[in-house]
Protein backbone atom coordinates (compact mmCIF):
# COMPACT_ATOMS: atom_id res chain seq x y z
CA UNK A 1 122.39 23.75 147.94
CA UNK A 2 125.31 20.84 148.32
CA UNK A 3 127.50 21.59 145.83
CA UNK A 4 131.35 21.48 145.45
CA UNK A 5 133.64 23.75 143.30
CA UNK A 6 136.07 21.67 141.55
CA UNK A 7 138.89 23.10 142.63
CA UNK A 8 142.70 21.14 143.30
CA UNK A 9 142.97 22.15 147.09
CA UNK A 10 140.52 21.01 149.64
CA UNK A 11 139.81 24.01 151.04
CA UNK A 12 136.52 23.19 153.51
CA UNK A 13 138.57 20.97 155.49
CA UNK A 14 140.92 23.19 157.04
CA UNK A 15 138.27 25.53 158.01
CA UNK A 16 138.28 26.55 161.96
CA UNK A 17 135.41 25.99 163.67
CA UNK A 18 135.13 28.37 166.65
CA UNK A 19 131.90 26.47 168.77
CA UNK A 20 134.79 27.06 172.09
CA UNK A 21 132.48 28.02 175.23
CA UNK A 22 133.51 31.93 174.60
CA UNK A 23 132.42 32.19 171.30
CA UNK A 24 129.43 29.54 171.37
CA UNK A 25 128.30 31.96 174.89
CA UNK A 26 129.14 34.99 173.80
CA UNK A 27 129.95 36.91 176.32
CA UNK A 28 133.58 37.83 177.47
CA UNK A 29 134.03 39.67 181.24
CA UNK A 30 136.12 42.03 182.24
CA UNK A 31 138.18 39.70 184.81
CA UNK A 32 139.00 36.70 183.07
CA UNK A 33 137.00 33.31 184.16
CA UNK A 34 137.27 29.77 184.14
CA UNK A 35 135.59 27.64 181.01
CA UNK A 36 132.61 27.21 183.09
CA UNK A 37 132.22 30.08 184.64
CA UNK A 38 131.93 31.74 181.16
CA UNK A 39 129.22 29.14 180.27
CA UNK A 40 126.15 31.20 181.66
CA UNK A 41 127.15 34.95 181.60
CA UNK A 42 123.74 35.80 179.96
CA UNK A 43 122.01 33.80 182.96
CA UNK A 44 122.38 33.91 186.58
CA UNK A 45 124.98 32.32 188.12
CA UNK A 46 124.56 29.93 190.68
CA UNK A 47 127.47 28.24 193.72
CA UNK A 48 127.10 24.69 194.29
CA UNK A 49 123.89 25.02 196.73
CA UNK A 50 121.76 26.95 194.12
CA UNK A 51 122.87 30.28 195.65
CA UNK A 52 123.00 33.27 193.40
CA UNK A 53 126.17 34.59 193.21
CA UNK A 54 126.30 38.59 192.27
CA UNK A 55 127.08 38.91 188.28
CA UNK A 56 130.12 40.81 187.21
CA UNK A 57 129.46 43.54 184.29
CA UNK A 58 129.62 42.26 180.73
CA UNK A 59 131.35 43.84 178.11
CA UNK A 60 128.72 44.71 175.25
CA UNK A 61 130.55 43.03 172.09
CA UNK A 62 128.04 44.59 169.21
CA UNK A 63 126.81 47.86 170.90
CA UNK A 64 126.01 48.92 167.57
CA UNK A 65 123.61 46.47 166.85
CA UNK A 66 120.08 47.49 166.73
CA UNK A 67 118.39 44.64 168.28
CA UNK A 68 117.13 44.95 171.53
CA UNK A 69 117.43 41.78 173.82
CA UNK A 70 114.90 40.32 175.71
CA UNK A 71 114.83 41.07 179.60
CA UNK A 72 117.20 38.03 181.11
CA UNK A 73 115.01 37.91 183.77
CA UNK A 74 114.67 34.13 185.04
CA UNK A 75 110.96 32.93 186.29
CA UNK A 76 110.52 33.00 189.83
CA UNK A 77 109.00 29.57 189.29
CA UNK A 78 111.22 28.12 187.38
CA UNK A 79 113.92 29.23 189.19
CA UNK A 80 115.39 26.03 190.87
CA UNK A 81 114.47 24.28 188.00
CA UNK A 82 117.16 26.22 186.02
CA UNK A 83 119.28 26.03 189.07
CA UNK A 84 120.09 22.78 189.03
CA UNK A 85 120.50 22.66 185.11
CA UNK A 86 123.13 25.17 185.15
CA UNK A 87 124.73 23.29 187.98
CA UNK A 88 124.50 19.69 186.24
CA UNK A 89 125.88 21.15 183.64
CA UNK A 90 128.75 23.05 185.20
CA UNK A 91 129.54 19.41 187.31
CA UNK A 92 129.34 17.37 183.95
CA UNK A 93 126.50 15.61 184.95
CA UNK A 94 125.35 15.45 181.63
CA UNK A 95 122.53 12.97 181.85
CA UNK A 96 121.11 14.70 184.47
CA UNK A 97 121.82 18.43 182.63
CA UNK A 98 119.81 16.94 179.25
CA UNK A 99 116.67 15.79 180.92
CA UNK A 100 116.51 19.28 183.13
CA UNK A 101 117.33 20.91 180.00
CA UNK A 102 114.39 19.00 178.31
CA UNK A 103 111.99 19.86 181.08
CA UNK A 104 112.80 23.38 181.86
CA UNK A 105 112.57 24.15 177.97
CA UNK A 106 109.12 22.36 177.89
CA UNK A 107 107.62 23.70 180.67
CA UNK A 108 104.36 26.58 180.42
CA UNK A 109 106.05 28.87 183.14
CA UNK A 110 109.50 29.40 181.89
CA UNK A 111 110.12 32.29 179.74
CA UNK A 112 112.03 33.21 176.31
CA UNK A 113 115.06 33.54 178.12
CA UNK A 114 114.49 30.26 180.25
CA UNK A 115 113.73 28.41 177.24
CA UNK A 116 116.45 29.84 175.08
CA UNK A 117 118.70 29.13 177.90
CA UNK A 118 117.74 25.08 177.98
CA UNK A 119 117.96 25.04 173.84
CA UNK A 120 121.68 26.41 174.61
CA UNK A 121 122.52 23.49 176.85
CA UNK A 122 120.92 20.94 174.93
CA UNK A 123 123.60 22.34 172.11
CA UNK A 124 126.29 22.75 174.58
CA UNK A 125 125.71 18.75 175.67
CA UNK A 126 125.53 17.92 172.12
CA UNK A 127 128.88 19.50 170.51
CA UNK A 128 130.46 18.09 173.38
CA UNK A 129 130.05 14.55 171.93
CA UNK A 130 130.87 16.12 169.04
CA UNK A 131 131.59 19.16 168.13
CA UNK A 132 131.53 18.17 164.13
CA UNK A 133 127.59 16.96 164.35
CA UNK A 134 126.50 19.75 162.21
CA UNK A 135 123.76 18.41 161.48
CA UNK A 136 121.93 17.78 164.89
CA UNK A 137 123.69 20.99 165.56
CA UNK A 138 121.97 23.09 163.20
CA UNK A 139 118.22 22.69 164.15
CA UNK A 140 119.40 23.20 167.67
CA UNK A 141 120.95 26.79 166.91
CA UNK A 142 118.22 27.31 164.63
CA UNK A 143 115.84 26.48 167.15
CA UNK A 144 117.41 29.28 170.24
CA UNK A 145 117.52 32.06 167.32
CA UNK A 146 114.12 31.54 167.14
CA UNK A 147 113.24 31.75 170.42
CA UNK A 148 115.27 34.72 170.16
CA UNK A 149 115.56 34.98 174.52
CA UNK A 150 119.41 35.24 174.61
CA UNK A 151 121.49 38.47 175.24
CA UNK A 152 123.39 40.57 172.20
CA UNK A 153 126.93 38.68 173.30
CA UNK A 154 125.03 34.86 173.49
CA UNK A 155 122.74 35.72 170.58
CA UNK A 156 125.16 36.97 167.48
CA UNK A 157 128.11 34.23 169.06
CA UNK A 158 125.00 31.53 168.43
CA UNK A 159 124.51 33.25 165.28
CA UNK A 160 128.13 33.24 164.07
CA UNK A 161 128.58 29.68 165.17
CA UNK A 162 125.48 28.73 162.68
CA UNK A 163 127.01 30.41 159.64
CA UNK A 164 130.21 27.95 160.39
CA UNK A 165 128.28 24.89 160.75
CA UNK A 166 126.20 25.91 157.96
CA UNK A 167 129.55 26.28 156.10
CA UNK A 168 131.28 22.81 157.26
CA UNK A 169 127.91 21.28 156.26
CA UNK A 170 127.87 22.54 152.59
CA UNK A 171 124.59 24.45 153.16
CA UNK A 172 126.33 27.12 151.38
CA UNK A 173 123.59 29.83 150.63
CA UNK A 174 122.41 29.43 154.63
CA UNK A 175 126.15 29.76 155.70
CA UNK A 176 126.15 33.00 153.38
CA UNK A 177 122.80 34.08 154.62
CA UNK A 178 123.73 33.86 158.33
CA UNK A 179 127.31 35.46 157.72
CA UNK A 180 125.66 38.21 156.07
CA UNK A 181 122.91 38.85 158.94
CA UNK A 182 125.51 38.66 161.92
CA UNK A 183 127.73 41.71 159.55
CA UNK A 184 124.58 43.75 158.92
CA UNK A 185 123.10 43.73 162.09
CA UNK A 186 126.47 44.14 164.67
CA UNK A 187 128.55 46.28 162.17
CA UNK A 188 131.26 43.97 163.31
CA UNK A 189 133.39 42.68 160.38
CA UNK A 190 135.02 39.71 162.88
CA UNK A 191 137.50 37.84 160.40
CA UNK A 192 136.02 34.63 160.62
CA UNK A 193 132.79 35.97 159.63
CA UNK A 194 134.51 37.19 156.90
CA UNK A 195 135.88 34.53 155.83
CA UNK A 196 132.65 32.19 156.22
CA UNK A 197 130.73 34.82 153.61
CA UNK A 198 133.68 34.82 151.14
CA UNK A 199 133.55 31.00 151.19
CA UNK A 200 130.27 30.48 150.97
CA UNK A 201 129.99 32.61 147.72
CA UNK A 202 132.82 31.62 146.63
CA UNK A 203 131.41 27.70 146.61
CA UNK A 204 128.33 29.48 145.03
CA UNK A 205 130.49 30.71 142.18
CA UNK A 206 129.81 34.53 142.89
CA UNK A 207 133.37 35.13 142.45
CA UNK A 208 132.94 38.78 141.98
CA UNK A 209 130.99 38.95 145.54
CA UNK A 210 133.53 36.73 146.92
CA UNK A 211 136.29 39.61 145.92
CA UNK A 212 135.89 42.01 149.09
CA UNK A 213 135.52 39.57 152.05
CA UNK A 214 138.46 37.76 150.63
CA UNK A 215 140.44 40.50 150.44
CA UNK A 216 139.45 41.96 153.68
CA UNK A 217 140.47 38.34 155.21
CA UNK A 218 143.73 38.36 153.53
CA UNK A 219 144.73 41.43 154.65
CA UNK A 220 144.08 41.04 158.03
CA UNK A 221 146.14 37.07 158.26
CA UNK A 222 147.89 37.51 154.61
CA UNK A 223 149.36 33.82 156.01
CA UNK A 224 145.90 32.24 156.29
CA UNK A 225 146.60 29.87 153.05
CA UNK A 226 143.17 28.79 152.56
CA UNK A 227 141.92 32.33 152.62
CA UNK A 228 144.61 33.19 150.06
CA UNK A 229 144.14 30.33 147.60
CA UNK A 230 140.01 31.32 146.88
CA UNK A 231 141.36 34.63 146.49
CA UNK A 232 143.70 33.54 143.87
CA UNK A 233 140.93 31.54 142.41
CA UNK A 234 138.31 33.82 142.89
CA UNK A 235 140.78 36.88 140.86
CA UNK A 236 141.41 34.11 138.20
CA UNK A 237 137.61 32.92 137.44
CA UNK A 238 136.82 36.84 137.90
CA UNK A 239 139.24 37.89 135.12
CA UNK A 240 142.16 39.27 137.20
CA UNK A 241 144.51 37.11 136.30
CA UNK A 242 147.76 38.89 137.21
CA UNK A 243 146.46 39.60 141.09
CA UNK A 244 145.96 35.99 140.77
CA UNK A 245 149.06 35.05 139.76
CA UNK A 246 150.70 37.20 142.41
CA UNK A 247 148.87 35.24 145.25
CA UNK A 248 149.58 31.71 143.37
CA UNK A 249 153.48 33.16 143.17
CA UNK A 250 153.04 33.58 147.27
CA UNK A 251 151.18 29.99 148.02
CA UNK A 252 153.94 28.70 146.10
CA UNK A 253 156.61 30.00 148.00
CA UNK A 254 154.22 29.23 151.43
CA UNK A 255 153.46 25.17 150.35
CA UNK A 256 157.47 24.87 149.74
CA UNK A 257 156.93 24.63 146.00
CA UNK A 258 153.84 22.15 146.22
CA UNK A 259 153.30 20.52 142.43
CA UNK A 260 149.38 21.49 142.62
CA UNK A 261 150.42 25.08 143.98
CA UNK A 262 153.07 25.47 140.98
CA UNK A 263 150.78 24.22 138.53
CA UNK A 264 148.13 26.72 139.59
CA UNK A 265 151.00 29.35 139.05
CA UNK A 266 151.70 28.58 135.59
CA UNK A 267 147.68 28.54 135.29
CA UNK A 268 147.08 32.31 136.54
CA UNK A 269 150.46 33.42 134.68
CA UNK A 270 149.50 31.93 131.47
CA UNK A 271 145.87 33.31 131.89
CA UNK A 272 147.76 36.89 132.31
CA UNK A 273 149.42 36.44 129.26
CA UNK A 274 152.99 35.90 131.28
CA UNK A 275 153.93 33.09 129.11
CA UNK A 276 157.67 33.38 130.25
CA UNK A 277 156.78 33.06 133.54
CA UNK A 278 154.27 30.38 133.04
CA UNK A 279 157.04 28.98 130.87
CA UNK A 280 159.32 29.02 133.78
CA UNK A 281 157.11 26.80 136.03
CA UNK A 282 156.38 24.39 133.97
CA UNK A 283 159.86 23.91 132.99
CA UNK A 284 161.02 23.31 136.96
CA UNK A 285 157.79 20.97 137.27
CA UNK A 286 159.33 18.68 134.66
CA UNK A 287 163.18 19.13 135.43
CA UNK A 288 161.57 17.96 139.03
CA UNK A 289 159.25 15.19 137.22
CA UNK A 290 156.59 16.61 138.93
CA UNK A 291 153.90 16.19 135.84
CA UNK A 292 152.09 13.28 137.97
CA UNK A 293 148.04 14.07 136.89
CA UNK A 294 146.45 14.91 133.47
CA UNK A 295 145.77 18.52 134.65
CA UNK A 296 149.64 18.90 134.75
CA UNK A 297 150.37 17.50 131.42
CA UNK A 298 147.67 19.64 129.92
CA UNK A 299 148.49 22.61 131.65
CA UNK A 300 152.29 22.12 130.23
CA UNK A 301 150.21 21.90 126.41
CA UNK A 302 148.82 24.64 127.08
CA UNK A 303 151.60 27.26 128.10
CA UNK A 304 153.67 25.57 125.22
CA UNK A 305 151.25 26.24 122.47
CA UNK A 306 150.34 29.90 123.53
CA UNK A 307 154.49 30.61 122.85
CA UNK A 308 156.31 29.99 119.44
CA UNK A 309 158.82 27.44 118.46
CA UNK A 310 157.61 25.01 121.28
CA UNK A 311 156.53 22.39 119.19
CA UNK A 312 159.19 20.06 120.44
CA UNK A 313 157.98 20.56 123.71
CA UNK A 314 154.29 19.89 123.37
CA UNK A 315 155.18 16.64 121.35
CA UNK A 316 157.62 15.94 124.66
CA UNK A 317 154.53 16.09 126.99
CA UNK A 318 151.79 14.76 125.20
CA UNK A 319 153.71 11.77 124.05
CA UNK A 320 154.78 11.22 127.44
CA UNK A 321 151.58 11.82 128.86
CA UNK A 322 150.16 9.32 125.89
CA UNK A 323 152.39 6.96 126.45
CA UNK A 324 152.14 6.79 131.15
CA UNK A 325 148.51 6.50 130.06
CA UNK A 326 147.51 9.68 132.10
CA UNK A 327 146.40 11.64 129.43
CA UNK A 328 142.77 10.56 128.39
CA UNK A 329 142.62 9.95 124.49
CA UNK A 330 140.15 12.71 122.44
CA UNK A 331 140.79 14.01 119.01
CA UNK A 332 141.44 17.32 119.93
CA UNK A 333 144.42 16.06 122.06
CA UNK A 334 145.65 13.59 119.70
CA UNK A 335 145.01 16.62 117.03
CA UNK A 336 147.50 18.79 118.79
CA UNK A 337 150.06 15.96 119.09
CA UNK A 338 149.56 15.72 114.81
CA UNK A 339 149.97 19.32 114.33
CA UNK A 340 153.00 19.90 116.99
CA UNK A 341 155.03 16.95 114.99
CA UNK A 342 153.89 18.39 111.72
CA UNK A 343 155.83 21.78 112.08
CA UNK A 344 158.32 20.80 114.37
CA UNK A 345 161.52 20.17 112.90
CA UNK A 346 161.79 16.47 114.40
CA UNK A 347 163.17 13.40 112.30
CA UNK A 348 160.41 11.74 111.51
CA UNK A 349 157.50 14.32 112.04
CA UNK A 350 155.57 13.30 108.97
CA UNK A 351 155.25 9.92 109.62
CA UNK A 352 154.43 10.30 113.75
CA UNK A 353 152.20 13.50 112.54
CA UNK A 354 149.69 11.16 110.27
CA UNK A 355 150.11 8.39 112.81
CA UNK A 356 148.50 10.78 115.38
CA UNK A 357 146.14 12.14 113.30
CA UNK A 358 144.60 8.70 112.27
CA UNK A 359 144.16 7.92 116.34
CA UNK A 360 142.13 11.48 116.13
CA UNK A 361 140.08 11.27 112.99
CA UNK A 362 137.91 8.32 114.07
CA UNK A 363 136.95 9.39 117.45
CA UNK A 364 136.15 13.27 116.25
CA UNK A 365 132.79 14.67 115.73
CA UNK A 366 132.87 15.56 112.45
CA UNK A 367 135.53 14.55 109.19
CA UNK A 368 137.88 17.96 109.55
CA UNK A 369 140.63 15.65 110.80
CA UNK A 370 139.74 12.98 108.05
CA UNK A 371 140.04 15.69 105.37
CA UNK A 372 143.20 17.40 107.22
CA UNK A 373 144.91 13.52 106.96
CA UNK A 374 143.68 13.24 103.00
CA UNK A 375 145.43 16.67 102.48
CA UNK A 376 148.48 15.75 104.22
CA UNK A 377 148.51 12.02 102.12
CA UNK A 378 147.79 13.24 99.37
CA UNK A 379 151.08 16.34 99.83
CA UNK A 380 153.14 13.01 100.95
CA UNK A 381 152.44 10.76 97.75
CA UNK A 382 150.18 8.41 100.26
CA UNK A 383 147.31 8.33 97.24
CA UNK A 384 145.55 5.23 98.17
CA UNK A 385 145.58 6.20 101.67
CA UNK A 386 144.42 10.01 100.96
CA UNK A 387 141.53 8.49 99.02
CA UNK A 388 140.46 6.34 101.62
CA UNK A 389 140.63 9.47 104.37
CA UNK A 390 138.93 11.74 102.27
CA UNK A 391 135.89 9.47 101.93
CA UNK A 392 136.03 8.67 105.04
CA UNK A 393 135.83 12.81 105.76
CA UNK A 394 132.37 12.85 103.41
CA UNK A 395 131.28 10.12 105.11
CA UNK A 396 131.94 11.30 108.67
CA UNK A 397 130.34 15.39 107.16
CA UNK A 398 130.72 18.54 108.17
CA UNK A 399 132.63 19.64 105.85
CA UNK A 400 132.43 20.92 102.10
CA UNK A 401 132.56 17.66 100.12
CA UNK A 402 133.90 19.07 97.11
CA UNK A 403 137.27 19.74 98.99
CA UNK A 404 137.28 15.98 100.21
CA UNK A 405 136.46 15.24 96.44
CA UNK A 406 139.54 17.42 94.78
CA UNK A 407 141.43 15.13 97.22
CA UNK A 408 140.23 12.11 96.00
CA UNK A 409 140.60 13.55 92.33
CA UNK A 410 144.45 14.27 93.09
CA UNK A 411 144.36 10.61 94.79
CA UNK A 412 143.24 9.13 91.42
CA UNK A 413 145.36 11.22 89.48
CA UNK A 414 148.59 9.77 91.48
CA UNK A 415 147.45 6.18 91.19
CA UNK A 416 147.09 6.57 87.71
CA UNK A 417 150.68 8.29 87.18
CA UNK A 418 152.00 5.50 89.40
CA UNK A 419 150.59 2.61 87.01
């Protein structure tokens, strides 16, 4: 259920997590109240003394939602018991909250909403440690839903703040889950619900599922990068790669021309087919020596050998990248350095072509490149040499052997001639 989309920008980290009294509570009143006053809106509220002090009306958040809360009733026998909780609490005694807390939520007279009420401070005393211990969090949440003794406001806020934490904590499919039940059951689409779903699947790789909450999210804060740059990604992997490059063009312009940003940008315009475009970022990226990782150098190969006549360009990067040491040695890679000098029209191509395409033959999986070299040799008057990489290419298979053989016939032929 932990796993991690390899994708350039960390995008968990600058996730928002809204566990503020208001939202963690739930409820908002009409007049507007102090932190702690908000605390207990779904309880009775106490002075000092223990007094009960005469509730003002709550605003129903989710009156849509079909669930039907529990009566918020507190035990007449419990009542002082909860009391002085909510008054520890409210004073910052914490010590002294936590072991009321404890009590009231263990004891045989209190009811859901009692205990619900002491699983809330217990979480309340916990995230104010802090508020990034998701995972002592969790059970704790877990634990109140299940109880299930809260009011709409406390309940779908307690709710909401799981699917975060569930989110920050890469329990992806639970964060999905919970995002999904809050937006079924209020009929509320609240943004950062939103945008917990569309992470979540996006981390899943359900790009296509990701699509709608994305776009909802990005719509409503169109500057909420992080929202913007899995919708990008999510387009791209989901085979809209123009309305992905449109949304890389805006991060771009957002990041202040960021190298990973740009190089996503040539990415989505190449995967459109905009090779100019593509073309054009990759060309500010080097005026700007901005080609720093392998991804960069590879993603300049790439837009380069998708357009013609750019052969001097993908020998440019690669044998820069070759040469820094950044770009990891493979035959395929050294095989596109062999073929970009071969029809370039560079001094020297023949000579640096065969050069890279004996640092590819040895290291590929079969003897194409072998028999590619022999040809090549063999075109170039190299006879011993072609014979040599055409047995080689036998050796190595997967090929036909009687083209490798012609080769080493022609090889014979020129040795003989050159007696």
């Amino acid at each position: 259920m932990k796993r991690m989309h390899p994708f350039v920008i960390a995008i968990i980290a600058s996730l928002l997590l809204c566990v503020a009294a208001s939202s963690a509570m739930g409820a908002e009143p009409v007049k507007k109240k102090t932190y702690k006053e908000k605390l207990f809106d779904d309880a009775e509220s106490y002075d000092v003394t223990g007094n009960a002090l005469k509730k003002e009306k709550v605003v129903e958040l989710y009156p849509l939602a079909a669930r039907v809360a529990p009566s918020q009733d507190g035990d007449s026998a419990v009542v002082k018991l909860r009391n002085q909780m909510v008054i520890s609490y409210q004073k910052n005694k914490d010590d002294d909250a936590k072991k009321l807390a404890e009590e009231l939520k263990a004891s045989p007279k209190a009811n859901v909403n009692d205990r619900a009420t002491a699983v809330k401070v217990l979480s309340l005393l916990l995230t104010k440690k802090d508020r990034n211990n998701h995972k002592e969090a969790i059970p704790l949440l877990v634990e109140a839903l299940e109880i299930n003794g809260l009011d709409n406001n406390a309940h779908y806020a307690q709710i909401s703040e799981l699917a975060q934490r569930y989110l920050l904590n890469q329990d992806y499919e639970d964060a999905y889950e919970m995002a999904e039940k809050f937006l079924q059951e209020t009929k509320v689409e609240k943004i950062e619900i939103l945008k917990v779903k569309g992470n979540a699947l996006f981390r899943l790789n359900r790009f296509s599922e990701a699509l709608i909450p994305l776009e909802k999210v990005h719509a409503a804060i169109p500057d909420d990068l992080q929202a913007t740059q899995m919708l990008a990604k999510a387009y791209s992997d989901g085979g809209q790669p123009a309305k992905a490059a449109e949304l890389n063009k805006t991060i771009v312009q957002a990041t202040g021309n960021d190298r990973a940003a740009q190089v996503n940008l040539a990415i989505t315009y190449l995967d459109a087919k905009q090779y100019e475009q593509a073309f054009d970022v990759i060309a500010q990226l080097r005026a700007s020596n901005q080609l720093v990782e392998e991804r960069d150098y590879l993603t300049a190969m790439n837009v380069y050998s998708s357009m013609k006549n750019r052969e001097k360009d993908i020998v440019a990067v690669m044998q820069e990248g070759f040469d820094k040491n950044i770009i990891k040695p493979t035959s395929g890679r050294y095989n596109t350095l062999a073929e970009a000098y071969y029809y370039s029209d560079l001094p020297n191509k023949i000579p640096k072509a065969i050069e890279a395409w004996k640092k590819a033959a040895p290291i590929a999986k079969d003897g194409v490149i072998y028999l590619n070299l022999a040809i090549v040799q063999c075109q170039e008057g190299m006879w011993a040499a072609c014979k040599e990489s055409a047995k080689s290419a036998i050796t190595k298979g997967g090929i036909n052997a009687n083209d490798a053989k012609n080769q080493i016939a022609k090889a014979d032929k020129g040795l003989g001639q050159s007696k």
